[in-house]
C-alpha atoms as a PDB file:
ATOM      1  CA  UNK A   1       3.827  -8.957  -4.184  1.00  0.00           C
ATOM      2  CA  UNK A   2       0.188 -10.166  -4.355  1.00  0.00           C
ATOM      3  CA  UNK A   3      -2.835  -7.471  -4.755  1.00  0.00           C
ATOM      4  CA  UNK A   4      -6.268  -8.657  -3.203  1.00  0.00           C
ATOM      5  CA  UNK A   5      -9.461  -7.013  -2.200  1.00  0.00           C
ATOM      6  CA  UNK A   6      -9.264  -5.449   1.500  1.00  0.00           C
ATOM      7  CA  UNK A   7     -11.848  -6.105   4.094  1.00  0.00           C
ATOM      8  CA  UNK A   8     -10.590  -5.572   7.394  1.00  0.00           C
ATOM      9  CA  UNK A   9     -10.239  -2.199   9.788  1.00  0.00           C
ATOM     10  CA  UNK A  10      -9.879   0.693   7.011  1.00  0.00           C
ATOM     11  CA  UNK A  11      -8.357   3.091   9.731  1.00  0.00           C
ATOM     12  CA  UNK A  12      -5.933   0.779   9.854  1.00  0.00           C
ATOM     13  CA  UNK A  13      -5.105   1.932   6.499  1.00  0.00           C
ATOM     14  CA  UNK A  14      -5.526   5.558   7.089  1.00  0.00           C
ATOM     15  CA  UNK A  15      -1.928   6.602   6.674  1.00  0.00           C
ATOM     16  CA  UNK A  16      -1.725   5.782   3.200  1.00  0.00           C
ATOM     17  CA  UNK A  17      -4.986   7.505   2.780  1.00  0.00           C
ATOM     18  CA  UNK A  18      -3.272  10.357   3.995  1.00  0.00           C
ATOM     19  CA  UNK A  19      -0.685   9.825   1.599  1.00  0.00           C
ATOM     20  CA  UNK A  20      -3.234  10.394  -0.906  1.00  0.00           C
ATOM     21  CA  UNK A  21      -5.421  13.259   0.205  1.00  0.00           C
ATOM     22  CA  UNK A  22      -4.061  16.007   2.713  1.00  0.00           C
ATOM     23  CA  UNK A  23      -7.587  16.970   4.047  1.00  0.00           C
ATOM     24  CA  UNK A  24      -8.792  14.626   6.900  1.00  0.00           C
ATOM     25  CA  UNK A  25     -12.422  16.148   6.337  1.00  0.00           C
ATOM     26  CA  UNK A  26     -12.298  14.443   2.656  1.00  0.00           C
ATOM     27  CA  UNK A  27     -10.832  10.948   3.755  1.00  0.00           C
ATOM     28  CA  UNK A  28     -13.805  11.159   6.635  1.00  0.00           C
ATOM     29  CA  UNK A  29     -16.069  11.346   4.125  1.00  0.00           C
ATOM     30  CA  UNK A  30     -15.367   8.217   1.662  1.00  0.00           C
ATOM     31  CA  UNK A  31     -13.249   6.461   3.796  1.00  0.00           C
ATOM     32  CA  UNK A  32     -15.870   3.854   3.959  1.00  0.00           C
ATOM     33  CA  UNK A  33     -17.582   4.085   0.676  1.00  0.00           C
ATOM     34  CA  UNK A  34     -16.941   0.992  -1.920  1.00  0.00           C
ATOM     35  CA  UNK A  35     -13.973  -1.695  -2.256  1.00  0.00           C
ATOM     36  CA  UNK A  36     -10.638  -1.345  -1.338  1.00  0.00           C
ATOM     37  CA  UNK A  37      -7.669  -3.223  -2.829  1.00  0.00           C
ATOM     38  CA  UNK A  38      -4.359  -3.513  -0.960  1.00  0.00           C
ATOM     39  CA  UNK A  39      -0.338  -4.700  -2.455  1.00  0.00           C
ATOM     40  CA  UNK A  40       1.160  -6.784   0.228  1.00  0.00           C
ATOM     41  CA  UNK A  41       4.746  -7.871   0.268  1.00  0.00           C
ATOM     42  CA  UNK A  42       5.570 -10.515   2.624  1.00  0.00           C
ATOM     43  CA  UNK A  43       2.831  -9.447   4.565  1.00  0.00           C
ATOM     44  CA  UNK A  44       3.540  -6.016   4.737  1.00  0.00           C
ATOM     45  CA  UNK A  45       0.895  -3.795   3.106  1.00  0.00           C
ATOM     46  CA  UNK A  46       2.885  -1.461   0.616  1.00  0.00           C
ATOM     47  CA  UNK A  47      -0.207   0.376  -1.565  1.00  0.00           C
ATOM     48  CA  UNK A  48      -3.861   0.653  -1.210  1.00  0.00           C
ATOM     49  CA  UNK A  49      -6.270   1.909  -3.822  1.00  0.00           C
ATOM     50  CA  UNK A  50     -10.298   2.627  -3.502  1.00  0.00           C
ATOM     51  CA  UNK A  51     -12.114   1.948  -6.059  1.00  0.00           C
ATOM     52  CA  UNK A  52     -16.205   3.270  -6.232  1.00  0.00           C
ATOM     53  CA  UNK A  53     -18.337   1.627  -9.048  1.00  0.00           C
ATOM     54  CA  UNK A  54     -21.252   2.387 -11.148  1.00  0.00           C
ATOM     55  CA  UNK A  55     -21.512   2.688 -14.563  1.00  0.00           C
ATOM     56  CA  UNK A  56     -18.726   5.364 -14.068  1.00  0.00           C
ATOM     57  CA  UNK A  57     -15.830   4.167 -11.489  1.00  0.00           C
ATOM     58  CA  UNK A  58     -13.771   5.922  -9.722  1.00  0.00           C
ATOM     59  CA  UNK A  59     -10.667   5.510  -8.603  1.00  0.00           C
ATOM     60  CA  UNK A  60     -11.058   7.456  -5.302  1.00  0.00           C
ATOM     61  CA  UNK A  61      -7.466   7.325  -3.563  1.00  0.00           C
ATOM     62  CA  UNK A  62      -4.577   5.302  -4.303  1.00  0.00           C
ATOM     63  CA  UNK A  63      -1.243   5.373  -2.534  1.00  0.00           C
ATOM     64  CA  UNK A  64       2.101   3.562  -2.342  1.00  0.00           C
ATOM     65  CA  UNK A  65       4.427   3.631   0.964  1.00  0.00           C
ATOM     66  CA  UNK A  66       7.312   5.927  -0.797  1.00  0.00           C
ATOM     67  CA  UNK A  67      10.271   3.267  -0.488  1.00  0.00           C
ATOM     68  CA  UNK A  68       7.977   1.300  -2.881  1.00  0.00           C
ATOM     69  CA  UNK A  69       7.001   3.729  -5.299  1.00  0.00           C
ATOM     70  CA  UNK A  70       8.355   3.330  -8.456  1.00  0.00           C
ATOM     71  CA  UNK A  71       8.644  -0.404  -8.752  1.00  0.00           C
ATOM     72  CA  UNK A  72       5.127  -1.309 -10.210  1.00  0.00           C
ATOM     73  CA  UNK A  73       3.332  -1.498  -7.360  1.00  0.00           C
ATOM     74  CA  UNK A  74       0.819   1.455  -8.482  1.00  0.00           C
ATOM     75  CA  UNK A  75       0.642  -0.487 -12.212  1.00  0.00           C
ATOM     76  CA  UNK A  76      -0.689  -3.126 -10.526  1.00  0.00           C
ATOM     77  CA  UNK A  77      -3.177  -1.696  -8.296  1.00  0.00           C
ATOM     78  CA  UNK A  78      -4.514   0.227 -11.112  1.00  0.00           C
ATOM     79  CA  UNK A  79      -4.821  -2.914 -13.298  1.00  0.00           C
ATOM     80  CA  UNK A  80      -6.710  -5.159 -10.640  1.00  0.00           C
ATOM     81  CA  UNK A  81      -9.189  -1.962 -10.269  1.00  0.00           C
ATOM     82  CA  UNK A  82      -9.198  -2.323 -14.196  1.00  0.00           C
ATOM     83  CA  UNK A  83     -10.196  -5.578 -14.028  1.00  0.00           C
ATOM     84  CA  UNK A  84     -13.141  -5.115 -11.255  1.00  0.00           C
ATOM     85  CA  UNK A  85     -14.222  -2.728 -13.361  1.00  0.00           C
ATOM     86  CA  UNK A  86     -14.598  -4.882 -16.043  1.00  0.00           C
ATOM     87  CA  UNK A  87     -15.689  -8.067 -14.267  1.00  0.00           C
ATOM     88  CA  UNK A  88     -18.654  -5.129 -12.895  1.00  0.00           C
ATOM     89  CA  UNK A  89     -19.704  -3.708 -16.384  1.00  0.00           C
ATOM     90  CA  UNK A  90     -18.313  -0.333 -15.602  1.00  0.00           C
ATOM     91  CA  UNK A  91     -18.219   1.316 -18.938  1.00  0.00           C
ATOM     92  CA  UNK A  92     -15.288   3.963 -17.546  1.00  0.00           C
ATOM     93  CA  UNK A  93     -13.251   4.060 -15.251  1.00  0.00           C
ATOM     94  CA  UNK A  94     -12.836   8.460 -13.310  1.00  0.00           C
ATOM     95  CA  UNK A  95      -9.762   9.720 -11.306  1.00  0.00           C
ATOM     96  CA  UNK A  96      -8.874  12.891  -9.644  1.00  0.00           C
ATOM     97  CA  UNK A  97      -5.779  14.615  -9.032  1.00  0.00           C
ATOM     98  CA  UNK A  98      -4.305  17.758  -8.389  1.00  0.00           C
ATOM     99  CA  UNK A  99      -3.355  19.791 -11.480  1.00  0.00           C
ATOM    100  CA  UNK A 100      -0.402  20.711  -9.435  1.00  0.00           C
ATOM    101  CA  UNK A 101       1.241  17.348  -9.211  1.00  0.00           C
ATOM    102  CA  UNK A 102       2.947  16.598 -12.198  1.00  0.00           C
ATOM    103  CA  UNK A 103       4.245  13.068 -11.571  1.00  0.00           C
ATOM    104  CA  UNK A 104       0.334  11.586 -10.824  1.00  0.00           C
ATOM    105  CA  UNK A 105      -0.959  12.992 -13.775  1.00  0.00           C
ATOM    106  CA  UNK A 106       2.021  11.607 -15.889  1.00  0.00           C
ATOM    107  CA  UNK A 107       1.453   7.986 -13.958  1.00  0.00           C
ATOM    108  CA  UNK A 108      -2.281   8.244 -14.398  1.00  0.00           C
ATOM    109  CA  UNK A 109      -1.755   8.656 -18.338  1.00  0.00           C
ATOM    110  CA  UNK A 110       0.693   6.168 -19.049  1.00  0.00           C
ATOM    111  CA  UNK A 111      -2.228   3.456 -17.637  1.00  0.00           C
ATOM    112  CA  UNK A 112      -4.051   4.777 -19.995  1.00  0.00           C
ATOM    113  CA  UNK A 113      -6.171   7.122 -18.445  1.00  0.00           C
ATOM    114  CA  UNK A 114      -6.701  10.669 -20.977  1.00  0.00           C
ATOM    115  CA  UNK A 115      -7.890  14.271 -19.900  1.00  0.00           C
ATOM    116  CA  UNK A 116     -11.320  15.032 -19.574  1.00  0.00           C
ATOM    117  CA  UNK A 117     -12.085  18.075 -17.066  1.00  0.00           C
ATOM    118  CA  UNK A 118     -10.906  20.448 -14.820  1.00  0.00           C
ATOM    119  CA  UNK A 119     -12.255  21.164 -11.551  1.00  0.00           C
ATOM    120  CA  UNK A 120     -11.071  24.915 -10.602  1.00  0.00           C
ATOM    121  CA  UNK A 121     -10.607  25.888  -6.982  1.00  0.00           C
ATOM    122  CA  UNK A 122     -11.304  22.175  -5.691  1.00  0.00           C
ATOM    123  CA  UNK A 123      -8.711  22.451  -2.610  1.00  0.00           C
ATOM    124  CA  UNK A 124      -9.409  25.122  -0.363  1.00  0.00           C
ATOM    125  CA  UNK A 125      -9.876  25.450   3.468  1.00  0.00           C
ATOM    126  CA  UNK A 126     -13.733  25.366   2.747  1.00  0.00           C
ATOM    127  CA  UNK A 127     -13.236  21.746   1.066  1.00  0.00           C
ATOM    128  CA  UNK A 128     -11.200  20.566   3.755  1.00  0.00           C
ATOM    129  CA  UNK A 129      -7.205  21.965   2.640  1.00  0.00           C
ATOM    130  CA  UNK A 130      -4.931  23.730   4.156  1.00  0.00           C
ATOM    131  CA  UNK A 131      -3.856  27.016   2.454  1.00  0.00           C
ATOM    132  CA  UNK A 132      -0.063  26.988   1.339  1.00  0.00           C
ATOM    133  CA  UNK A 133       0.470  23.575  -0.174  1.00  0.00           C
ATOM    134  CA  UNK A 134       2.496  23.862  -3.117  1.00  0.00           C
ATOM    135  CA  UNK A 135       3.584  21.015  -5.216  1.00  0.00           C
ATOM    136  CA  UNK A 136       6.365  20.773  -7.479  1.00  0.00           C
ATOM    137  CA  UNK A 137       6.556  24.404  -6.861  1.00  0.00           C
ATOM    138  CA  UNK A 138       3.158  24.858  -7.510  1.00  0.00           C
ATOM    139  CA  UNK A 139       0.074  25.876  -5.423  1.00  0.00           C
ATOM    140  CA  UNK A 140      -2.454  23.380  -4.874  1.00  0.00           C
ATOM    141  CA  UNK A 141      -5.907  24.982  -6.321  1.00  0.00           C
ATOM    142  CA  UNK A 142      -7.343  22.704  -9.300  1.00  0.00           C
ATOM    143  CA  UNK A 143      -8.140  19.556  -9.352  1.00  0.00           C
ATOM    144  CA  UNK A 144      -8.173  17.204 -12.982  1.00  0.00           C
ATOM    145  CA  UNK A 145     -10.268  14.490 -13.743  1.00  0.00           C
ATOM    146  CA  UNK A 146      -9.346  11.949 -16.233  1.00  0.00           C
ATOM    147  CA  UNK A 147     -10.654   8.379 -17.724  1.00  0.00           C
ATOM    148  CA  UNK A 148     -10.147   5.804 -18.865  1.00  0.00           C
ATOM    149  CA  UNK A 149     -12.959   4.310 -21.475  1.00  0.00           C
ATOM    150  CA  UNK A 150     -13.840   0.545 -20.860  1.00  0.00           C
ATOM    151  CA  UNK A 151     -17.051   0.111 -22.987  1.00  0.00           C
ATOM    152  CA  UNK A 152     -16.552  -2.900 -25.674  1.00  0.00           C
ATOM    153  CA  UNK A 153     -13.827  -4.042 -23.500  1.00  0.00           C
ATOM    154  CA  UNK A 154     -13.875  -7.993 -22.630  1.00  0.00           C
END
């Protein structure tokens, strides 16, 4: 598996956007904003992950096709974003995800990423969302950011 920047057709890449964010109206809007990186496997792209920067980054939407997730491909998305980060002076690194889906914000945390907000009432028809998602048995409503501090970091 090799991770590399991404500069070809992005809606080419709109299914694992999808993956990532269930309101077309939201991937419409960034879709083209910043860099994205991709995972291949024998030339098969398997994970994708946007990355905006500025003194704060943000990890805007990552995804891995699900009969790869699991096996380290999200690690190392998140770690080449790291390192752009770094190599751009970002001092921290910002990602959002639903309060409702347990497993992301357990993934997000062990790369190091810690709690810093939450966003009430961010998924809602008028943002874009369906009504009725749940996840892990829970409704979709809030939305949590989190960071990662890179200041002082070589």
């Amino acid at each position: 598996m090799i991770v590399h920047r991404y500069d070809g057709d992005r809606d080419l890449l709109r299914p694992l956007f999808r993956e990532a964010d269930d309101s077309e109206q939201q991937i419409d809007a960034y879709l083209d904003l910043g860099a994205v990186f991709v995972a291949e496997d024998d030339g098969e792209i398997i994970g994708h992950l946007q990355l905006i920067t500025g003194d704060d980054a943000e990890l805007k939407s990552m995804a891995v096709t699900e009969s790869r997730r699991g096996t380290g491909v999200g690690r190392a998305l998140v770690r080449a974003a790291l390192e752009h980060c770094r190599q751009n002076a970002a001092k921290r690194l910002l990602v959002a995800t639903a309060a409702a889906d347990i497993g992301n914000l357990r993934f997000y945390q062990r790369q190091g990423f810690r709690m810093l907000r939450i966003e009430r009432d961010a998924f809602v028809p008028s943002t874009g969302y369906p009504d009725e998602i749940v996840i892990d048995g829970i409704p979709l409503r809030d939305r949590v950011w989190l960071s990662q501090d890179l200041a002082g970091e070589a």
